[in-house]
Protein backbone atom coordinates (compact mmCIF):
# COMPACT_ATOMS: atom_id res chain seq x y z
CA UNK A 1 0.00 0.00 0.00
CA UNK A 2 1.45 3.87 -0.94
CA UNK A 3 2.37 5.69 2.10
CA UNK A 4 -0.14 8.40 1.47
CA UNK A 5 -3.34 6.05 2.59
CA UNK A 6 -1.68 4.53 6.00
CA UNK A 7 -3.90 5.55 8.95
CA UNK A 8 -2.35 7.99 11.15
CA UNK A 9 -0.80 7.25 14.32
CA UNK A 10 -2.57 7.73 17.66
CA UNK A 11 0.67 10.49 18.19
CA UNK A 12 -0.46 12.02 15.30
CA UNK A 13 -4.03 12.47 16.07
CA UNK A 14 -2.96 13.84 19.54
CA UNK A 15 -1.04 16.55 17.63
CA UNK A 16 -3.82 17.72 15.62
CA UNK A 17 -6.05 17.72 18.08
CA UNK A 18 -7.54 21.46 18.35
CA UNK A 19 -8.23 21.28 22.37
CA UNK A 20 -5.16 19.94 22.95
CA UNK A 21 -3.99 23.16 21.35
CA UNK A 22 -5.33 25.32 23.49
CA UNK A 23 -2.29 24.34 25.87
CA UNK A 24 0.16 23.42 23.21
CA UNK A 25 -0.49 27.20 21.80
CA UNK A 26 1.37 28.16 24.89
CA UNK A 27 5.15 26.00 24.28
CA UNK A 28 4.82 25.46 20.47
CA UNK A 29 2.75 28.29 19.04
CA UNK A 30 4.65 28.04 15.41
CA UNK A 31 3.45 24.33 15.05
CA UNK A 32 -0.01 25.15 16.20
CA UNK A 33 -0.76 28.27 14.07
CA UNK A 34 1.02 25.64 11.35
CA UNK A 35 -2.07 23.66 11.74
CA UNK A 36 -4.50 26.72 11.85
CA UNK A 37 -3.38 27.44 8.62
CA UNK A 38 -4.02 24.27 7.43
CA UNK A 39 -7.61 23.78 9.14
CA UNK A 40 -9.09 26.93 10.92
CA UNK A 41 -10.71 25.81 14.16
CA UNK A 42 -12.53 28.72 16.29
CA UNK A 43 -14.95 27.03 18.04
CA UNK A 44 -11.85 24.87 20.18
CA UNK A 45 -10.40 27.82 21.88
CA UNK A 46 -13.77 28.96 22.19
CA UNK A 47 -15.33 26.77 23.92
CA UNK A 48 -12.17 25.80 26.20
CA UNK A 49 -12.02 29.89 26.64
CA UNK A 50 -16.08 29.89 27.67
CA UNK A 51 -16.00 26.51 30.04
CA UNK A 52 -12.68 27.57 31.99
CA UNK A 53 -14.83 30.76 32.53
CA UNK A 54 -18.19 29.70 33.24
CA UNK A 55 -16.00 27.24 36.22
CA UNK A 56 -14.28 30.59 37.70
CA UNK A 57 -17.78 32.19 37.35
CA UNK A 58 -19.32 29.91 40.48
CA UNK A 59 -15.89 30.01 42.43
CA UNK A 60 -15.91 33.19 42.20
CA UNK A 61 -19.93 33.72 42.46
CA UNK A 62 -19.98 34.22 46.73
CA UNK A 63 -17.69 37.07 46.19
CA UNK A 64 -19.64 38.92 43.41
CA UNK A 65 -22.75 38.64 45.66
CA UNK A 66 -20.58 40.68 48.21
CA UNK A 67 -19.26 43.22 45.81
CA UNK A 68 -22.98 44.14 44.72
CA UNK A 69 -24.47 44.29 48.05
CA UNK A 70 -21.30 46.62 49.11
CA UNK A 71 -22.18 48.63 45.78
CA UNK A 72 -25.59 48.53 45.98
CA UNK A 73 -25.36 49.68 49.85
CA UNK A 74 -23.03 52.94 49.05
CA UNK A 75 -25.92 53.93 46.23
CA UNK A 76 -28.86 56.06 47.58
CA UNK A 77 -32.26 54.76 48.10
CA UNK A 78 -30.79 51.33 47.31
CA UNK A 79 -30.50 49.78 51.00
CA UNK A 80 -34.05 48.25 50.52
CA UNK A 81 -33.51 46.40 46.71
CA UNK A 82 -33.11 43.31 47.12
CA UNK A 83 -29.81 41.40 46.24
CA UNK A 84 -30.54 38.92 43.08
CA UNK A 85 -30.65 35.48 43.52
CA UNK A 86 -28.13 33.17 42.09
CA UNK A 87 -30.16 32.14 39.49
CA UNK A 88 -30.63 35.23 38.08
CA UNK A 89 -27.06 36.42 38.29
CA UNK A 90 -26.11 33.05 36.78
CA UNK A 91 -28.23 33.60 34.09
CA UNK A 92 -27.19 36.95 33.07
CA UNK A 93 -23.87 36.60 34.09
CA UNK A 94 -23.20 33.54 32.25
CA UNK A 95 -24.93 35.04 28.97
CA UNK A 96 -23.41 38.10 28.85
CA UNK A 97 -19.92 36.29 29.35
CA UNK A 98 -20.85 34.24 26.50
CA UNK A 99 -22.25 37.50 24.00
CA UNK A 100 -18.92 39.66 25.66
CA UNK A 101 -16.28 37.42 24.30
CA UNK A 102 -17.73 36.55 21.23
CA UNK A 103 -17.64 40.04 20.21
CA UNK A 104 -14.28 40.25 21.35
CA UNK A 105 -12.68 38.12 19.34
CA UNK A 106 -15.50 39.25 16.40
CA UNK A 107 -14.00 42.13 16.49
CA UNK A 108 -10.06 41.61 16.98
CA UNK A 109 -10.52 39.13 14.22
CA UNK A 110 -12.01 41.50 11.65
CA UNK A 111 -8.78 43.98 12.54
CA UNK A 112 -6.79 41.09 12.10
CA UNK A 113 -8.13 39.80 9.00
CA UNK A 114 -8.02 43.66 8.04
CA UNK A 115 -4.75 44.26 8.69
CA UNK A 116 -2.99 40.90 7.74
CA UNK A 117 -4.42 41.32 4.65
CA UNK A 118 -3.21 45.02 3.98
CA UNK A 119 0.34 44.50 5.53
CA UNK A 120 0.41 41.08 3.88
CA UNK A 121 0.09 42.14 0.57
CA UNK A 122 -3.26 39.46 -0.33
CA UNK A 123 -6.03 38.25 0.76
CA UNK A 124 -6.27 36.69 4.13
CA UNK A 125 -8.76 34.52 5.42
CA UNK A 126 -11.30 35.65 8.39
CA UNK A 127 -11.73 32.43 9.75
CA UNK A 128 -7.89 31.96 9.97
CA UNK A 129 -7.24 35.20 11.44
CA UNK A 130 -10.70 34.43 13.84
CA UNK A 131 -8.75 31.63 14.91
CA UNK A 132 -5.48 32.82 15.51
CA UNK A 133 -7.72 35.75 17.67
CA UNK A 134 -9.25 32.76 19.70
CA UNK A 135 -5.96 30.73 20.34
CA UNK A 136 -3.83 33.48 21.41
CA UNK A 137 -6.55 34.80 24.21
CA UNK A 138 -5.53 31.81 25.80
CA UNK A 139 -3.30 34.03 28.63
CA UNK A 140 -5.15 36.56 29.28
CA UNK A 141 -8.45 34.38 29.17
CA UNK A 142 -7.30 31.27 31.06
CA UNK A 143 -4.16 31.65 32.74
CA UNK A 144 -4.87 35.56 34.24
CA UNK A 145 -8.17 34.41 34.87
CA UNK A 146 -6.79 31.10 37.08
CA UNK A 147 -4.61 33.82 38.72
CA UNK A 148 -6.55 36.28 39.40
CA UNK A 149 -9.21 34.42 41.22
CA UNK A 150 -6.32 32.92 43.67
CA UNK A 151 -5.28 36.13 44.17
CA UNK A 152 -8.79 37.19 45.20
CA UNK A 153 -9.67 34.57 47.11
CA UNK A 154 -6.46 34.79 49.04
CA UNK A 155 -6.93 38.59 49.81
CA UNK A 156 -10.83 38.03 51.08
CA UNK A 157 -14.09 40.02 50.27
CA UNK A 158 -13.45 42.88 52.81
CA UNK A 159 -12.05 45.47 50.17
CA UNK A 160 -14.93 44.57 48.18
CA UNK A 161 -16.98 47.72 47.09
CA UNK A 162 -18.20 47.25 43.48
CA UNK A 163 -17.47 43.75 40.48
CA UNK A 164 -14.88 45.91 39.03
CA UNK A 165 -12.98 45.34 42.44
CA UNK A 166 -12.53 41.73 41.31
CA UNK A 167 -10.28 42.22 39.30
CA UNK A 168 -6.64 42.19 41.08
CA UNK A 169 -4.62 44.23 39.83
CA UNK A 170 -1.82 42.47 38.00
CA UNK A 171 -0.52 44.63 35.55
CA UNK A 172 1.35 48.47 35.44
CA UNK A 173 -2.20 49.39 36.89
CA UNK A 174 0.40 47.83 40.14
CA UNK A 175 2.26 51.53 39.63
CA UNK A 176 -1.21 53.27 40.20
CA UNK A 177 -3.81 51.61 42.11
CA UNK A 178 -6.51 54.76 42.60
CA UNK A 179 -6.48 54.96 38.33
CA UNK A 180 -10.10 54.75 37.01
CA UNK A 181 -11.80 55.38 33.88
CA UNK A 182 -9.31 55.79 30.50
CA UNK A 183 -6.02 55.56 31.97
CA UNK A 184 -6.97 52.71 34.56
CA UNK A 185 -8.23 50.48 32.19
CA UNK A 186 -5.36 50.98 30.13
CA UNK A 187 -2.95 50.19 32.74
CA UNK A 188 -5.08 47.28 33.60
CA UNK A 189 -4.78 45.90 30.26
CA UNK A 190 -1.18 46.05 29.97
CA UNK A 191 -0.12 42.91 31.95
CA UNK A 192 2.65 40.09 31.34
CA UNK A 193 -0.43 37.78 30.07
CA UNK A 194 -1.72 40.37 27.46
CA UNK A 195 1.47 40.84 26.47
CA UNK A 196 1.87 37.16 26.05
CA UNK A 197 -1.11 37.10 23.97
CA UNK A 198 0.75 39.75 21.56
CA UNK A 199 3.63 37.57 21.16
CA UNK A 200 1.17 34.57 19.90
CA UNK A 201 -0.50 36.65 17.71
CA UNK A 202 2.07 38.17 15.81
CA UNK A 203 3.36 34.30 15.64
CA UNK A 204 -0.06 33.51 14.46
CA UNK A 205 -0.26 36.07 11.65
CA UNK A 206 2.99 35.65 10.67
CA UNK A 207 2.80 31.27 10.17
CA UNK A 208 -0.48 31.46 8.95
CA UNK A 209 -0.04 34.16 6.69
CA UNK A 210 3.64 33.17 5.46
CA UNK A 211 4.45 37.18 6.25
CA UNK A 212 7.83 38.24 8.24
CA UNK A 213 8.11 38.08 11.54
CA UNK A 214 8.37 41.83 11.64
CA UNK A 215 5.13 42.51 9.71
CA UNK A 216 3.77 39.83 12.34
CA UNK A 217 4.25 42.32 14.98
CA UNK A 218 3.23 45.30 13.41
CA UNK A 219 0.06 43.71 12.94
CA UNK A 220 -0.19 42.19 16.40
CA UNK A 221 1.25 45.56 18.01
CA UNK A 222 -1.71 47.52 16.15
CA UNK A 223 -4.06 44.98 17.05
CA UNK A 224 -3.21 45.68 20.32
CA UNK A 225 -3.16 49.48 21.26
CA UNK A 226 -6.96 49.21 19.26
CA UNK A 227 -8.27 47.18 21.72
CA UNK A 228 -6.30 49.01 24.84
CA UNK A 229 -7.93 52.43 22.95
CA UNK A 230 -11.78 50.36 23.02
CA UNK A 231 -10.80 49.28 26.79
CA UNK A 232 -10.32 52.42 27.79
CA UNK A 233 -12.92 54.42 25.70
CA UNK A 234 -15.73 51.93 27.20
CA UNK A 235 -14.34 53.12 30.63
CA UNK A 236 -14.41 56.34 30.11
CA UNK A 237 -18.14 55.99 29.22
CA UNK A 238 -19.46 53.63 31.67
CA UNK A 239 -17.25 55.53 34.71
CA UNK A 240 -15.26 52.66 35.55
């Protein structure tokens, strides 16, 4: 029999397997994005992204029950509303996780796509650069996720005050802790995992695209200060 019918090996299976990715992304991003080129795969990342989420969700569900009561307390008028029930802020919590990061990675895939395809001199694919926008979230949407619920639980619910408390700060926001609105989000978003998540994406572009590494990261490094400017536009608007 010709080579080119043998089944594969149980080795190769495992390396082509797009959940398995989701962690391999992290030591052998080149070979990875290799095999996003050759078969786009979204929904992996995706899904791995949404389930590691929806887990930290109800770990961290106690503590977001004490953040709104302390917000809702320091309102006016709003000592007699009632707290909502888990249910509820499963429901709309879970959803709204599920609609937020879709358009995320919607939208960094579109300037991606955008992008790759001006800088890269041809036509690049959406579903390959929605891909490449799903597998490098992987830090910043799993690993400072992970962390940053150990480092809440560790420092407690008494500094509570509001959800946005939540969030440890892990990032330059470190240098100023009292920075809200534009700036604060900013500095929030500029963290070692983000920055990890650059580094994949410019490797992403650049394999799946067959560009140079150096148009990789001009594409990733635009990429990037867009969605720090959107970070810290919404912010500004909603006050946070």
């Amino acid at each position: 029999m010709g080579a080119g019918i043998q089944p594969p090996t149980v080795g190769q299976e495992s390396e082509g397997n797009a959940f398995v990715d989701v962690v391999k992304v992290l030591f052998e991003p080149s070979a990875v994005f290799g095999r996003v080129r050759a078969q786009p795969n979204f929904f992996a990342p995706f899904l791995t992204i949404i389930a590691v989420q929806c887990v930290l969700f109800f770990v961290n569900l106690p503590y977001l029950k004490v953040a709104i009561a302390a917000q809702m307390a320091a309102q006016a008028g709003a000592q007699s509303r009632p707290l909502p029930g888990n249910a509820l802020l499963a429901i709309f919590g879970l959803l709204g996780l599920v609609i937020v990061l879709g358009i995320i990675f919607v939208v960094t895939g579109l300037i991606l796509w955008m992008l790759a395809s001006v800088l890269g001199g041809g036509e690049a694919k959406f579903t390959t650069m929605l891909s490449v926008a799903a597998y490098s979230a992987v830090p910043s949407a799993i690993l400072l996720s992970i962390i940053g619920t150990l480092v809440l639980h560790l420092q407690g619910s008494s500094g509570l005050t509001s959800p946005q408390d939540m969030q440890p700060a892990l990032g330059l926001d470190l240098l100023s802790p009292g920075a809200k609105g534009f700036v604060g989000a900013i500095l929030k978003a500029i963290n070692p995992f983000s920055l990890w998540g650059l580094v994949l994406t410019a490797i992403g572009v650049s394999t799946t695209q067959r560009m140079s590494k150096s148009s990789g990261y001009m594409v990733a490094v635009i990429t990037f200060v867009i969605g720090l400017l959107i970070a810290g536009g919404l912010a500004a608007i909603f006050n946070r």
